[in-house]
Protein backbone atom coordinates (compact mmCIF):
# COMPACT_ATOMS: atom_id res chain seq x y z
CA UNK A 1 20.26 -42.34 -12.94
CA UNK A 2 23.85 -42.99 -12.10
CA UNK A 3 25.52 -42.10 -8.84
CA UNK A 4 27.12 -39.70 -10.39
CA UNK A 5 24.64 -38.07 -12.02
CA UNK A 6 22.68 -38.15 -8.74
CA UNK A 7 25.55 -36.69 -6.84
CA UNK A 8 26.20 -33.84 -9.42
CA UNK A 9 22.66 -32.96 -9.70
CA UNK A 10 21.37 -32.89 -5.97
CA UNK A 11 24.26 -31.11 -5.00
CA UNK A 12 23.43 -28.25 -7.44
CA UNK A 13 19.35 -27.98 -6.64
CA UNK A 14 20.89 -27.92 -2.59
CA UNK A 15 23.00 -25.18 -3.54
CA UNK A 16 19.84 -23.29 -5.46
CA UNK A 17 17.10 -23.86 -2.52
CA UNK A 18 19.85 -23.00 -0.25
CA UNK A 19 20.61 -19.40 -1.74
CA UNK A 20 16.73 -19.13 -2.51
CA UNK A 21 16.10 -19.43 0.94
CA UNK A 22 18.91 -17.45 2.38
CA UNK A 23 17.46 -14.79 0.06
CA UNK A 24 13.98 -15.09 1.34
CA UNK A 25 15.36 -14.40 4.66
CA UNK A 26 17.85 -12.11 3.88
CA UNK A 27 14.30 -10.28 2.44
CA UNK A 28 12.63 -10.12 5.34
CA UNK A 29 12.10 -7.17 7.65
CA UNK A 30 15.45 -7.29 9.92
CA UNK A 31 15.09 -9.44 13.23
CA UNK A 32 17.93 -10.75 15.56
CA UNK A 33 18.69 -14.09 14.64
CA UNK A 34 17.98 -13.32 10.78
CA UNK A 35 21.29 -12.54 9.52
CA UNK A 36 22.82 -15.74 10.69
CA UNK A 37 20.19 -17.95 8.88
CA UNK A 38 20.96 -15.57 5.75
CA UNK A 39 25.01 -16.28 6.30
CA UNK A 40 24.61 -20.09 6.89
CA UNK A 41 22.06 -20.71 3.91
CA UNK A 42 24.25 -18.82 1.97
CA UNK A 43 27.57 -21.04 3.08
CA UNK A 44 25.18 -24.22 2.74
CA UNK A 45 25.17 -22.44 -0.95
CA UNK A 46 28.13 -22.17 -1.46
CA UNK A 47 29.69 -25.66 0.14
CA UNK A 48 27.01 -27.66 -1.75
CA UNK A 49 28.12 -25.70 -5.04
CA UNK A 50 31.91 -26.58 -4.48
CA UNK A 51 30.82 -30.62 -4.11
CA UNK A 52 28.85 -30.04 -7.35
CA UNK A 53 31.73 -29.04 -9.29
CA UNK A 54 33.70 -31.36 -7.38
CA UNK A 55 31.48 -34.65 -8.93
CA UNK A 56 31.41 -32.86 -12.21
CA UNK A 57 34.96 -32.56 -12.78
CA UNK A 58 34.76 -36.04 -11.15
CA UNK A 59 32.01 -37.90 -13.17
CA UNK A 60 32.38 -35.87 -16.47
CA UNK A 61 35.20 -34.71 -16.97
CA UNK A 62 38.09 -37.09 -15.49
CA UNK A 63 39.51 -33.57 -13.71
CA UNK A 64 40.47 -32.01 -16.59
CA UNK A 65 40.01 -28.73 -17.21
CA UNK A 66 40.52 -29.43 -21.14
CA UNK A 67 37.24 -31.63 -21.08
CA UNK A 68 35.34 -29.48 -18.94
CA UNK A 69 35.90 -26.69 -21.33
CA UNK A 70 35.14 -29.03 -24.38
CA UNK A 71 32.18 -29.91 -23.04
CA UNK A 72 31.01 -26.67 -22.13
CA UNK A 73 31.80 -25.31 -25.65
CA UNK A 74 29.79 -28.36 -26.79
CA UNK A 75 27.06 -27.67 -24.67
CA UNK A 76 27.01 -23.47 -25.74
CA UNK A 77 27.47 -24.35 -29.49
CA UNK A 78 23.71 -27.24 -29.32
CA UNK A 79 22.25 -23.85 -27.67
CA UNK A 80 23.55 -20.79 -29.32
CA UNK A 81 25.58 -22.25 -32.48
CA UNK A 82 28.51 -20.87 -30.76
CA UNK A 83 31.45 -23.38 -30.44
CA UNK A 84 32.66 -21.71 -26.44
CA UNK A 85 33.61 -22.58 -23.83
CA UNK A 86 34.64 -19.48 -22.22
CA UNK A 87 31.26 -20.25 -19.89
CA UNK A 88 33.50 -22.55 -17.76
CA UNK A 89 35.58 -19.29 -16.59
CA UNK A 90 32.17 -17.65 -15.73
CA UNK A 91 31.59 -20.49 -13.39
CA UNK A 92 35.18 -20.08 -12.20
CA UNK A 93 34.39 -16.40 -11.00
CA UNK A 94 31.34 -17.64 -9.98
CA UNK A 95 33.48 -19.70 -7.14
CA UNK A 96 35.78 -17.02 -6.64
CA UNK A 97 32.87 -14.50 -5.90
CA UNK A 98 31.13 -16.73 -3.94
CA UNK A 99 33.86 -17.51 -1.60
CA UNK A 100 35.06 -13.75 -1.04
CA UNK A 101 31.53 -13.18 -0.32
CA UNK A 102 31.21 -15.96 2.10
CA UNK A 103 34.58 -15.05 3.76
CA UNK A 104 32.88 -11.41 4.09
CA UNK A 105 30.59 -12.42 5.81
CA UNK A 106 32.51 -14.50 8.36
CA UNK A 107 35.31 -12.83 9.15
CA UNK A 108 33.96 -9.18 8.89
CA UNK A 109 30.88 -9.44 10.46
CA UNK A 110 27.28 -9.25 9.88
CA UNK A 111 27.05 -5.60 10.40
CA UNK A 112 30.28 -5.38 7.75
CA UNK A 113 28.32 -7.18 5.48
CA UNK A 114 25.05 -5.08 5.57
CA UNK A 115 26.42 -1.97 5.64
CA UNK A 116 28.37 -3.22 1.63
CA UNK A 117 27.28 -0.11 -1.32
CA UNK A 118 23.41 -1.21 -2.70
CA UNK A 119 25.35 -1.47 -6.29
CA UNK A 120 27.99 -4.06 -4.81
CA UNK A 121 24.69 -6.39 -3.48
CA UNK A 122 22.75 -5.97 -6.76
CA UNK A 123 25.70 -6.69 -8.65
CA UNK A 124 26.57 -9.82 -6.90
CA UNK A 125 22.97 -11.08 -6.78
CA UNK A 126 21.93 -9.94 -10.12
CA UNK A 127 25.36 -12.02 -11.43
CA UNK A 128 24.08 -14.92 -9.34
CA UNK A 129 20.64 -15.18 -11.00
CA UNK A 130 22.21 -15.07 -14.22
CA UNK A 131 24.03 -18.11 -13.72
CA UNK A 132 21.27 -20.11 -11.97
CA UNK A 133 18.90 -18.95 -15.04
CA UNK A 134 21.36 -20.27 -17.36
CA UNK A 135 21.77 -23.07 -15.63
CA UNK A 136 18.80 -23.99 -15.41
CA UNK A 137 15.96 -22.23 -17.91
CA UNK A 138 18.41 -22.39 -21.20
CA UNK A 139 20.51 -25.09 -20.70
CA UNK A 140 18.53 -27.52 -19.23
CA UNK A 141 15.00 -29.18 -20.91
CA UNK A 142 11.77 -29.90 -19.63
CA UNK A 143 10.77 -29.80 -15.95
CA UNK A 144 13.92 -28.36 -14.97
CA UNK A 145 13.66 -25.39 -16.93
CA UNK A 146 10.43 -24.60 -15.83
CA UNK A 147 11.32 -24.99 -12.73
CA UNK A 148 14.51 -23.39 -12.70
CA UNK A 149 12.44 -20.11 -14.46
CA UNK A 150 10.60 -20.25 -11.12
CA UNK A 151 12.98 -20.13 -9.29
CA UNK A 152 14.77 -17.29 -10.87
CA UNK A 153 11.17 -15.55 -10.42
CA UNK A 154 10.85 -16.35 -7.42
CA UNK A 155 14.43 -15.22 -6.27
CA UNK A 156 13.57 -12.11 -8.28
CA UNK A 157 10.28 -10.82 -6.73
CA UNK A 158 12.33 -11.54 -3.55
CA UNK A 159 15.16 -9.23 -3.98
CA UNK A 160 12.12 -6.27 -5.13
CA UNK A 161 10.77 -6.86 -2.14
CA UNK A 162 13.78 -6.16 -0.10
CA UNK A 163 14.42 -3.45 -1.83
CA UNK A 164 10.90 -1.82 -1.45
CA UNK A 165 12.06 -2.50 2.11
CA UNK A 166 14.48 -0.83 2.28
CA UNK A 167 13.54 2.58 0.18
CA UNK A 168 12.36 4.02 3.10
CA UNK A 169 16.32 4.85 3.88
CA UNK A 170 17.78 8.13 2.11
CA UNK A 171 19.21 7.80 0.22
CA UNK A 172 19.37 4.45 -0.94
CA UNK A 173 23.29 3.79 -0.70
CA UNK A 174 23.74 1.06 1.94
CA UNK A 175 22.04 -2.53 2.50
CA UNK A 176 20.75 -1.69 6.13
CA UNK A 177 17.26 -3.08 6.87
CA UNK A 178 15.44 -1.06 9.13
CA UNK A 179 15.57 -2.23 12.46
C-alpha cells in the first residue's frame, strides 16, 4: 500500500469510528460530561474527513476537480452502469453540512444544539449513513463492505435506541435527553 493510499484510507475509517462513537455517546442516557465527548468525536469526524479529501484530491486526483469528478463518474458507471459523477457534489454538501453542524455546536452551545427539531437530527444523521453506506457497503469490495454494512448497523440500532430514549418526551419534537 502506498502512502497515499494509506493516508487517504485511515483518515476516512478515523472519521467513521469517530462519528460511530460520538453517536454511541450521543445515545446514551444524558450525563454531564456526555455532550462534550459527543461534540469532540464528532469534530475528530469531521477534521479527519477534511484530511481525507485533502490526500484524495492530493494522491488521485492532482487537485482537480475535473478528475475527481471523472473518476467518480467512473467509479458510479462499474457500479450502476451510470456514467455520473454528480456523487462528488453529494460529498461536497456532505462537507458543507458537516461543518455548519460542527460550527453549531461550538459556537451555539450544547444546549442550542439539543434543543435542534427531531426532523433536522434525523435528517442530518440519516444523510450521514447514506454516505458512509455508500462508501463503504456498495462501493467498496470484500472486507470493507462487510464491515462498512456493520457499521452502518451498528450506527443504526444506535440512533433507535436514542430515540426509544427519548419517546418518553411529548411530544416528540425536540432532541432533549432526559436528564
Amino acid at each position: 500500500m502506498s502512502t497515499g493510499e494509506l493516508l487517504t484510507r485511515s483518515t476516512i475509517w478515523i472519521s467513521i469510528v469517530a462519528y460511530a462513537a460520538g453517536v454511541a455517546t450521543f445515545a446514551l442516557p444524558r450525563k454531564k460530561d456526555k455532550d462534550e465527548v459527543t461534540r469532540l468525536a464528532w469534530t475528530v469526524a469531521f477534521v479527519s474527513l477534511l484530511a481525507h479529501v485533502a490526500f484524495a484530491f492530493h494522491f488521485y486526483h492532482s487537485w482537480s476537480h475535473t478528475e475527481a469528478y471523472r473518476d467518480t463518474a467512473r467509479q458510479t458507471y462499474e457500479i450502476f452502469g451510470w456514467n455520473w459523477g454528480g456523487g462528488l457534489y453529494i460529498n461536497y454538501v456532505l462537507l458543507i453540512g458537516w461543518l455548519a453542524d460542527i460550527a453549531w455546536w461550538w459556537l451555539g452551545g450544547i444546549d442550542s444544539y439539543r434543543r435542534r427539531p427531531w426532523v433536522l437530527i434525523a435528517a442530518w444523521h440519516g444523510f450521514l449513513i447514506f454516505i458512509i453506506f455508500n462508501a463503504t457497503a456498495i462501493f467498496e469490495t470484500d472486507w470493507v463492505r462487510w464491515v462498512g454494512t456493520f457499521v452502518c448497523l451498528g450506527i443504526c440500532l444506535l440512533w433507535w435506541r436514542a430515540a426509544q430514549n427519548n419517546s418518553h418526551r411529548k411530544p416528540l419534537k425536540y432532541w432533549t435527553t432526559g436528564d
